[in-house]
PDB file of N, CA and C in Angstrom:
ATOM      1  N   UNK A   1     -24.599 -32.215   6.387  1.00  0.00           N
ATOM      2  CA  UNK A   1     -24.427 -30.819   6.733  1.00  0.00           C
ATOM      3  C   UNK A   1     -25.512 -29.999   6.044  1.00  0.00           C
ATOM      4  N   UNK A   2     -25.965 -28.793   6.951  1.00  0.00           N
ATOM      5  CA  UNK A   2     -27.135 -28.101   6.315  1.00  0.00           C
ATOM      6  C   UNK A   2     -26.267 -27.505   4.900  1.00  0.00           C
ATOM      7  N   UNK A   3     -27.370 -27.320   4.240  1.00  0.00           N
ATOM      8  CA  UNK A   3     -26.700 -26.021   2.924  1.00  0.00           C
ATOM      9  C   UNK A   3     -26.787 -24.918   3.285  1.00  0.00           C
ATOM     10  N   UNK A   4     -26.952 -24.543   4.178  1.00  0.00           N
ATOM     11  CA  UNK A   4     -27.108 -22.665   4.579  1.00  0.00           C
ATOM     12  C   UNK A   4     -25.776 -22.660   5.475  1.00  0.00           C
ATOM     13  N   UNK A   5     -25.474 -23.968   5.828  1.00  0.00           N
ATOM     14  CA  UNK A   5     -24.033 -23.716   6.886  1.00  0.00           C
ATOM     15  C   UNK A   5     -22.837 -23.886   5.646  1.00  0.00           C
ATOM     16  N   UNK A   6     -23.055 -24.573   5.027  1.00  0.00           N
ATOM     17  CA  UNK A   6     -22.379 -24.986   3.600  1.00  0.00           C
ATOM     18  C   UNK A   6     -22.255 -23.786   2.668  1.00  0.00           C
ATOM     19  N   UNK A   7     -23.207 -22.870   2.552  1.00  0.00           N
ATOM     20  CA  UNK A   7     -23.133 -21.576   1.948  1.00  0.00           C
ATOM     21  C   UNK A   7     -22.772 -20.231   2.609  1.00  0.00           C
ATOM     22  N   UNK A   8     -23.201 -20.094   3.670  1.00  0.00           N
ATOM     23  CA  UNK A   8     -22.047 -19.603   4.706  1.00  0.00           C
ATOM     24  C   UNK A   8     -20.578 -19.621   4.652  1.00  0.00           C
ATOM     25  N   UNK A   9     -20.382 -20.598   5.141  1.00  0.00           N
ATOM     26  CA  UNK A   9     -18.859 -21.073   5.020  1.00  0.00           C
ATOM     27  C   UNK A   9     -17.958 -20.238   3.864  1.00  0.00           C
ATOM     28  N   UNK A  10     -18.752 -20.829   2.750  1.00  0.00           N
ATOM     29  CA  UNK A  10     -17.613 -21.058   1.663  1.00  0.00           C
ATOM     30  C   UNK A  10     -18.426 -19.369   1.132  1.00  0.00           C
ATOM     31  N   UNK A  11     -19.277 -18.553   1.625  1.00  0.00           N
ATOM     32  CA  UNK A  11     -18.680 -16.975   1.234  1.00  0.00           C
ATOM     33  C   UNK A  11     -17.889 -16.335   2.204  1.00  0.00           C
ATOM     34  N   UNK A  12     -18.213 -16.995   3.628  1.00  0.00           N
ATOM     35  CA  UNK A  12     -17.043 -16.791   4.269  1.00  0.00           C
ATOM     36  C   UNK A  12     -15.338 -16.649   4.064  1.00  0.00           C
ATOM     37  N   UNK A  13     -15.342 -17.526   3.369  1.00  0.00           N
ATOM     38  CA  UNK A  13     -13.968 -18.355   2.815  1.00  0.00           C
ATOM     39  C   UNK A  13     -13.775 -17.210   1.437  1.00  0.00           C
ATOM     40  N   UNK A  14     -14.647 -16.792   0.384  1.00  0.00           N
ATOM     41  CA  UNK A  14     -14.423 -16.245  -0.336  1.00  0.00           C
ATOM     42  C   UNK A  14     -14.209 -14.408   0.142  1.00  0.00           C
ATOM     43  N   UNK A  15     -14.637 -14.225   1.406  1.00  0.00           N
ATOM     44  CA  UNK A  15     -14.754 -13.068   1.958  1.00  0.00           C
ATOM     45  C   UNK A  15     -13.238 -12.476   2.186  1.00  0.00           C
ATOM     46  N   UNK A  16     -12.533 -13.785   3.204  1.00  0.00           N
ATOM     47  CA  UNK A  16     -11.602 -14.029   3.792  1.00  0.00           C
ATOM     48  C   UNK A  16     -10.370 -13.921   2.329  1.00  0.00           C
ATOM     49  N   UNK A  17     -10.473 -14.503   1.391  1.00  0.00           N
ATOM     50  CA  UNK A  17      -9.532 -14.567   0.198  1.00  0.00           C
ATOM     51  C   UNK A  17      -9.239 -13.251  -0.489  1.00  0.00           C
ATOM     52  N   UNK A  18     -10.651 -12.726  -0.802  1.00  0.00           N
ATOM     53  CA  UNK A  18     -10.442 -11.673  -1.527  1.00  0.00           C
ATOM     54  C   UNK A  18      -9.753 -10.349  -0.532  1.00  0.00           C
ATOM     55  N   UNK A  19      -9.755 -10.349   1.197  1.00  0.00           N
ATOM     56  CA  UNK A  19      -9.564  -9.239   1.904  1.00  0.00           C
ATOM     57  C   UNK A  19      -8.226  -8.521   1.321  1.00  0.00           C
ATOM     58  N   UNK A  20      -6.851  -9.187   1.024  1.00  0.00           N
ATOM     59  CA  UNK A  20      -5.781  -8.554   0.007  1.00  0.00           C
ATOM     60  C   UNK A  20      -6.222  -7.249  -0.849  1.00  0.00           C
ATOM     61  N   UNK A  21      -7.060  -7.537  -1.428  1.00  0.00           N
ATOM     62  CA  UNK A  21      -7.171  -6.830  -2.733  1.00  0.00           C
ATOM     63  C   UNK A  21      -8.103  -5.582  -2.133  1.00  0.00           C
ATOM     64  N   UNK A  22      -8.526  -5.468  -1.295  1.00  0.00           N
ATOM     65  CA  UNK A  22      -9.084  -4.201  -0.489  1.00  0.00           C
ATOM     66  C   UNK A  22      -8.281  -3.503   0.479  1.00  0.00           C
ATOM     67  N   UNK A  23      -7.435  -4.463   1.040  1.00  0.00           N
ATOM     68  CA  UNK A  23      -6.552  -3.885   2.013  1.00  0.00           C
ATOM     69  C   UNK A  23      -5.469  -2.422   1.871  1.00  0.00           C
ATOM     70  N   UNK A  24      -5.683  -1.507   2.125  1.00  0.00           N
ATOM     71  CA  UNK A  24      -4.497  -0.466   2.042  1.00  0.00           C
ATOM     72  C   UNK A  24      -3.239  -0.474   2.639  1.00  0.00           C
ATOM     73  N   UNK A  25      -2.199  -0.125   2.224  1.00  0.00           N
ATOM     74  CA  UNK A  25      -0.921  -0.370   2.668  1.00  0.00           C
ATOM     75  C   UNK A  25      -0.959   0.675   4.044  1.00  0.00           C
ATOM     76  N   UNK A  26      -0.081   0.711   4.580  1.00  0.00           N
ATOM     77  CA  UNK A  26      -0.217   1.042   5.925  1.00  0.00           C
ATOM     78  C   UNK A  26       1.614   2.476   5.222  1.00  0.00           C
ATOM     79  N   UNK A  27       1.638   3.144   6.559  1.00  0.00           N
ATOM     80  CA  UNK A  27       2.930   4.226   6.193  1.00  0.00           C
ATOM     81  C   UNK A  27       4.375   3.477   6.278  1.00  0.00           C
ATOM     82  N   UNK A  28       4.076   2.444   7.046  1.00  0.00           N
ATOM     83  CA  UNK A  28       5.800   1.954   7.330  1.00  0.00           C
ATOM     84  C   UNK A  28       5.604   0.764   5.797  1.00  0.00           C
ATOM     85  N   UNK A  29       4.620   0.140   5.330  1.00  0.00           N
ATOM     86  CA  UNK A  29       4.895  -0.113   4.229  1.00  0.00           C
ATOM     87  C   UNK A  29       4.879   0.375   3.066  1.00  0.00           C
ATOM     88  N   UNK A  30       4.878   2.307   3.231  1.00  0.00           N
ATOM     89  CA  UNK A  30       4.884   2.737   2.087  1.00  0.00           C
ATOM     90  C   UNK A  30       6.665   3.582   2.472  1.00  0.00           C
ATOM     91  N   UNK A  31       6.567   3.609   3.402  1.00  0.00           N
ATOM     92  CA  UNK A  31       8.335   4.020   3.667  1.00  0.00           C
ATOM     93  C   UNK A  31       9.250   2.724   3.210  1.00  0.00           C
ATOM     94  N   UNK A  32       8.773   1.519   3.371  1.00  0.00           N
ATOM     95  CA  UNK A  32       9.697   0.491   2.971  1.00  0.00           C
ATOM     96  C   UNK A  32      10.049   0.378   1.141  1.00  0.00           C
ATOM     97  N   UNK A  33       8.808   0.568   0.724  1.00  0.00           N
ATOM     98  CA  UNK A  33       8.466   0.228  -0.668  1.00  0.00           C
ATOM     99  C   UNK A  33       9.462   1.813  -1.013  1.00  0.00           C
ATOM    100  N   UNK A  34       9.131   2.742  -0.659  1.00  0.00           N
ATOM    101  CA  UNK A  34      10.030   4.162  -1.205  1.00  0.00           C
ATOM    102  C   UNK A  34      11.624   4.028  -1.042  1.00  0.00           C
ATOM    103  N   UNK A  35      12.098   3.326  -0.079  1.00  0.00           N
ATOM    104  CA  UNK A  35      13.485   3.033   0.147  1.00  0.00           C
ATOM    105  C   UNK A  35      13.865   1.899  -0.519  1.00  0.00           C
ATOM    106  N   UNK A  36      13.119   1.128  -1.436  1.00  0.00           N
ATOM    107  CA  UNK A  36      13.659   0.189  -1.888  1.00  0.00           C
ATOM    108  C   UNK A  36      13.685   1.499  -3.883  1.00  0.00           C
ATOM    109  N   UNK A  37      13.127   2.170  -3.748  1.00  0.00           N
ATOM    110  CA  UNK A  37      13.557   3.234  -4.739  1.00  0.00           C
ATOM    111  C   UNK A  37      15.006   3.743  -4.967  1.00  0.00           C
ATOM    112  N   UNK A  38      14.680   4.537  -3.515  1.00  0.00           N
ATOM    113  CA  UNK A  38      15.760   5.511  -3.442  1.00  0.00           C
ATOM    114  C   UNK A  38      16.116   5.501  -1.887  1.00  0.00           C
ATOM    115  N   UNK A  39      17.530   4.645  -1.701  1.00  0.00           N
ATOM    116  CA  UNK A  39      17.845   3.780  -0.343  1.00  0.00           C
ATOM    117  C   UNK A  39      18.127   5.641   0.411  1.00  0.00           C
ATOM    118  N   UNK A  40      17.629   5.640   1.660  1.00  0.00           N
ATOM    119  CA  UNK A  40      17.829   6.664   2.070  1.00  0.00           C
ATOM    120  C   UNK A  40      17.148   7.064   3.270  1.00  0.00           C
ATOM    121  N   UNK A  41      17.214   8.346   4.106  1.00  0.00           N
ATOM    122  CA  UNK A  41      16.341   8.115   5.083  1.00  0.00           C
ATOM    123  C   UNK A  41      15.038   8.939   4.954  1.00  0.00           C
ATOM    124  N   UNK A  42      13.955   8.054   5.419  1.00  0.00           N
ATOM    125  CA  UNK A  42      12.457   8.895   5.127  1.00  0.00           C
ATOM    126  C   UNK A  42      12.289  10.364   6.225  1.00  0.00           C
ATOM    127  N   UNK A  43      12.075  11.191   5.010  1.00  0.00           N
ATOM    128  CA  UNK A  43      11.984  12.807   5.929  1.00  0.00           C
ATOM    129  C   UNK A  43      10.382  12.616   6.167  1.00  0.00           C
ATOM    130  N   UNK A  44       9.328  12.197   4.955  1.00  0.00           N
ATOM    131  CA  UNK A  44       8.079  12.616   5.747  1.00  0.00           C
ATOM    132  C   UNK A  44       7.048  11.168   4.468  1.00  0.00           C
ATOM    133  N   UNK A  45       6.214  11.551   5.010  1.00  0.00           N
ATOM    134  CA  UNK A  45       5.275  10.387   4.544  1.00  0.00           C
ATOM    135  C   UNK A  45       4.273  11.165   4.615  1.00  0.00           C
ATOM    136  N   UNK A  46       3.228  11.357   3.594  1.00  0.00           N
ATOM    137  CA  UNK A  46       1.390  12.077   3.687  1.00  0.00           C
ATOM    138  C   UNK A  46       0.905  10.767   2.582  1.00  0.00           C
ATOM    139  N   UNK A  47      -0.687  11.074   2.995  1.00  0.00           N
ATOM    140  CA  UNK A  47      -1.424  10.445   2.268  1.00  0.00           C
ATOM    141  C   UNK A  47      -2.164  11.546   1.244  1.00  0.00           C
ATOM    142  N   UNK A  48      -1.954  11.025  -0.344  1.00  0.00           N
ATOM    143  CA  UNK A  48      -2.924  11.991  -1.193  1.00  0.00           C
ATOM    144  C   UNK A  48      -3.373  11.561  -2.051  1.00  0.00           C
ATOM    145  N   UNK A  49      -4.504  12.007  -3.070  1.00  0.00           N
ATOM    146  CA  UNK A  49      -4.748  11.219  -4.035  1.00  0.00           C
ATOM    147  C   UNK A  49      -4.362  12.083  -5.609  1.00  0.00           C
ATOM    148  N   UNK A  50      -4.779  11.245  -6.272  1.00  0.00           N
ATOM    149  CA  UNK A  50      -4.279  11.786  -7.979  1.00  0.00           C
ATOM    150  C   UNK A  50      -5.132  10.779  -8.415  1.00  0.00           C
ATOM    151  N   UNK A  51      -5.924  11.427  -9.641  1.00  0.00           N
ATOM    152  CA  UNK A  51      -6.857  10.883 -10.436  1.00  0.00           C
ATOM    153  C   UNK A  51      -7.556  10.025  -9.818  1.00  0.00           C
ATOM    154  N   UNK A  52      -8.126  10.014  -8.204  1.00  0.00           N
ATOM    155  CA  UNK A  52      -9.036   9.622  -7.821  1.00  0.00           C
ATOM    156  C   UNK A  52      -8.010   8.232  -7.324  1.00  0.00           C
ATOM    157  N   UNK A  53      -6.970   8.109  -6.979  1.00  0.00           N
ATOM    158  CA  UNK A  53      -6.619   7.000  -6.439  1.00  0.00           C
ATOM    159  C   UNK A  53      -5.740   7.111  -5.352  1.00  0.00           C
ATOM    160  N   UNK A  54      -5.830   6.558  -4.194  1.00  0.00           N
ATOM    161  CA  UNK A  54      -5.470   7.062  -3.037  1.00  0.00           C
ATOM    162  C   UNK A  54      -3.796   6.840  -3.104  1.00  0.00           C
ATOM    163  N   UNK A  55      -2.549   7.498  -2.795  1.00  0.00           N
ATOM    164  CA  UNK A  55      -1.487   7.277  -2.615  1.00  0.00           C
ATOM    165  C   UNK A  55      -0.974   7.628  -1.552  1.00  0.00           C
ATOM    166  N   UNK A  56       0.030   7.254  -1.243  1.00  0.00           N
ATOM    167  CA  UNK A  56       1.515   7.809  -0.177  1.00  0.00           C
ATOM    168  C   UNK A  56       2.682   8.921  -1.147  1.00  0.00           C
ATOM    169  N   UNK A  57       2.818  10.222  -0.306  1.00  0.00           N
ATOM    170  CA  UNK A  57       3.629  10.793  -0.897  1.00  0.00           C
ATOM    171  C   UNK A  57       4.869  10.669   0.021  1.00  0.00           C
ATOM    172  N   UNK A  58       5.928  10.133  -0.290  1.00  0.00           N
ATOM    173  CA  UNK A  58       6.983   9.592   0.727  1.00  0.00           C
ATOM    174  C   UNK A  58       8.586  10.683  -0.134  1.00  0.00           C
ATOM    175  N   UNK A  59       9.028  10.852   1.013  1.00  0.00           N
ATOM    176  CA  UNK A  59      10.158  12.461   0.806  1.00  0.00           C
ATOM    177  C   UNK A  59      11.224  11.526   1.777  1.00  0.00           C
ATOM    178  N   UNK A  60      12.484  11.598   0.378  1.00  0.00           N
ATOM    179  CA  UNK A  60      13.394  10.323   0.802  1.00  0.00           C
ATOM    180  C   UNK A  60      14.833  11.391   0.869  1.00  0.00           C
ATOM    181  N   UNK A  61      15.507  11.524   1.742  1.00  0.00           N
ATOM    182  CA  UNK A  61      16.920  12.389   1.604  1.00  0.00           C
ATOM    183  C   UNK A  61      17.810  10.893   1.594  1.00  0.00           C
ATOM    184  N   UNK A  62      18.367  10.861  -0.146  1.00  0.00           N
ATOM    185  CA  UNK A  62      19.319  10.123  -0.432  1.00  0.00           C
ATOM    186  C   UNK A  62      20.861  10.509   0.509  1.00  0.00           C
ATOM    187  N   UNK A  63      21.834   8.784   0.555  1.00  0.00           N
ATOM    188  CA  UNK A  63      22.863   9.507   0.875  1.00  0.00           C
ATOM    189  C   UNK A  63      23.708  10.110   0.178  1.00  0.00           C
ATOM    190  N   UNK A  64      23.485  10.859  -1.207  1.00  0.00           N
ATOM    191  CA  UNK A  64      23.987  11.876  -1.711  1.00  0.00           C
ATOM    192  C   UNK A  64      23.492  13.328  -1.738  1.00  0.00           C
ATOM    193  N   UNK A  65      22.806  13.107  -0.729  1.00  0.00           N
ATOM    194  CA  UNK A  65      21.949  14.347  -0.386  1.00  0.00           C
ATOM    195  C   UNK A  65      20.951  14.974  -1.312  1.00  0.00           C
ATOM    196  N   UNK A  66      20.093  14.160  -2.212  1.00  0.00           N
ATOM    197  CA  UNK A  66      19.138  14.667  -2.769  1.00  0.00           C
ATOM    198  C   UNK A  66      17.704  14.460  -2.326  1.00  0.00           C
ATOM    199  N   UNK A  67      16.794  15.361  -2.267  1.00  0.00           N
ATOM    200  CA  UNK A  67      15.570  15.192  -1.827  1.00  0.00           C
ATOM    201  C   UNK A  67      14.813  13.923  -2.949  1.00  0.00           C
ATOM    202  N   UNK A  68      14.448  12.877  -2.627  1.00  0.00           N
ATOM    203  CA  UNK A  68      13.381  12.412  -3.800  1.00  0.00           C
ATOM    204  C   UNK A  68      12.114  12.308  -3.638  1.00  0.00           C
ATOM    205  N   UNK A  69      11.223  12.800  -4.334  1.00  0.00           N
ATOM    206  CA  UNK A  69       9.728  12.290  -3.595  1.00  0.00           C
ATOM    207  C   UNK A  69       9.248  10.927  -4.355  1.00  0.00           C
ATOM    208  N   UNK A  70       8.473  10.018  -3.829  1.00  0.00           N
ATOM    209  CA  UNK A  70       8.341   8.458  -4.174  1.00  0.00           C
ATOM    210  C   UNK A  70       6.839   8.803  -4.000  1.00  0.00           C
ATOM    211  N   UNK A  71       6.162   8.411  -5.453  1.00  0.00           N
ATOM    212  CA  UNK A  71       4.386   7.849  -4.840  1.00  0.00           C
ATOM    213  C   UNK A  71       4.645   6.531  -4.833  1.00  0.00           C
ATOM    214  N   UNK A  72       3.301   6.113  -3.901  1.00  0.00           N
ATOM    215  CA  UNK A  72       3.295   4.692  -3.483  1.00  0.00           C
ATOM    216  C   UNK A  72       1.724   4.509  -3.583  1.00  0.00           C
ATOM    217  N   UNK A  73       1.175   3.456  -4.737  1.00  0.00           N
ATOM    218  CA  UNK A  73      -0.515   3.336  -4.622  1.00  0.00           C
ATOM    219  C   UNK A  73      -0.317   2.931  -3.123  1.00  0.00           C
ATOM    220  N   UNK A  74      -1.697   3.528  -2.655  1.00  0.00           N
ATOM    221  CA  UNK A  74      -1.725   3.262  -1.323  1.00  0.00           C
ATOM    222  C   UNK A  74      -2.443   1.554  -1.152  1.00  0.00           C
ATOM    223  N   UNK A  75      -3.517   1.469  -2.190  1.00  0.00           N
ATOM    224  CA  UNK A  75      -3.717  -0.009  -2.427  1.00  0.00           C
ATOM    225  C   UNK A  75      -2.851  -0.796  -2.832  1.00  0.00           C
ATOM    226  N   UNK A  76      -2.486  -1.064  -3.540  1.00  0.00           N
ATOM    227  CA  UNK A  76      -1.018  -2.039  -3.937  1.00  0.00           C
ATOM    228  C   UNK A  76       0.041  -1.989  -3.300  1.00  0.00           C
ATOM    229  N   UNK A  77       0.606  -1.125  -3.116  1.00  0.00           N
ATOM    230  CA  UNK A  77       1.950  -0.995  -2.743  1.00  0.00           C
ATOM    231  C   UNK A  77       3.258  -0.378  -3.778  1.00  0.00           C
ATOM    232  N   UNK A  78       2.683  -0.612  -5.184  1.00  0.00           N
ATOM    233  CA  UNK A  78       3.859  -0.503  -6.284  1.00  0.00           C
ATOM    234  C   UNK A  78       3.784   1.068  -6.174  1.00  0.00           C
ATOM    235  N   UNK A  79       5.004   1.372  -6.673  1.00  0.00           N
ATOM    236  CA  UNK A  79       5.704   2.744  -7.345  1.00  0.00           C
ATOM    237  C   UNK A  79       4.489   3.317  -8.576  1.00  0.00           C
ATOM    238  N   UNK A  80       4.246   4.493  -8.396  1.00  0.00           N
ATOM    239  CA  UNK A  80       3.449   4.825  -9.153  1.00  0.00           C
ATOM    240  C   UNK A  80       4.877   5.794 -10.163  1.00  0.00           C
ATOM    241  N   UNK A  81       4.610   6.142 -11.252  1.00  0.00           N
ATOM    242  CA  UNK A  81       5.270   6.128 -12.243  1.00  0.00           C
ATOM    243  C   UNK A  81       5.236   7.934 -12.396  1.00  0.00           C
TER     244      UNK A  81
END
């Protein structure tokens, strides 16, 4: 096998591995990740940032009727604090 098809490949392959870690969460997986917070139904979902890092601002009406707002890194997925 050539080495230029051999080196190809395998940054291919490393291209393909790392795509996770660039990927942004999408709104229905930042509504999922906010209801696993605060179980409830999603009133609204925006995208914003804080200190330069992109988030989901997700607005949850609990069924005890409280408004909660949930950030969500928009890269990861976790609960921002």
């Amino acid at each position: 096998m050539d080495v230029h098809v051999i080196k190809s490949f395998l940054c291919a392959l490393l291209i393909a591995l790392a795509a996770p870690a660039w990927a942004d969460i999408g709104r229905d997986e930042a509504a999922a990740a906010a209801q696993r917070v605060a179980a409830g139904r999603v009133l609204s979902i925006e995208r914003t940032e804080a200190d330069k890092r992109p988030l989901w601002r997700v607005k949850v009406l609990t069924a005890q009727g409280d408004v909660r707002v949930i950030l969500i890194d928009a890269a990861s997925g976790r609960v921002v604090g």
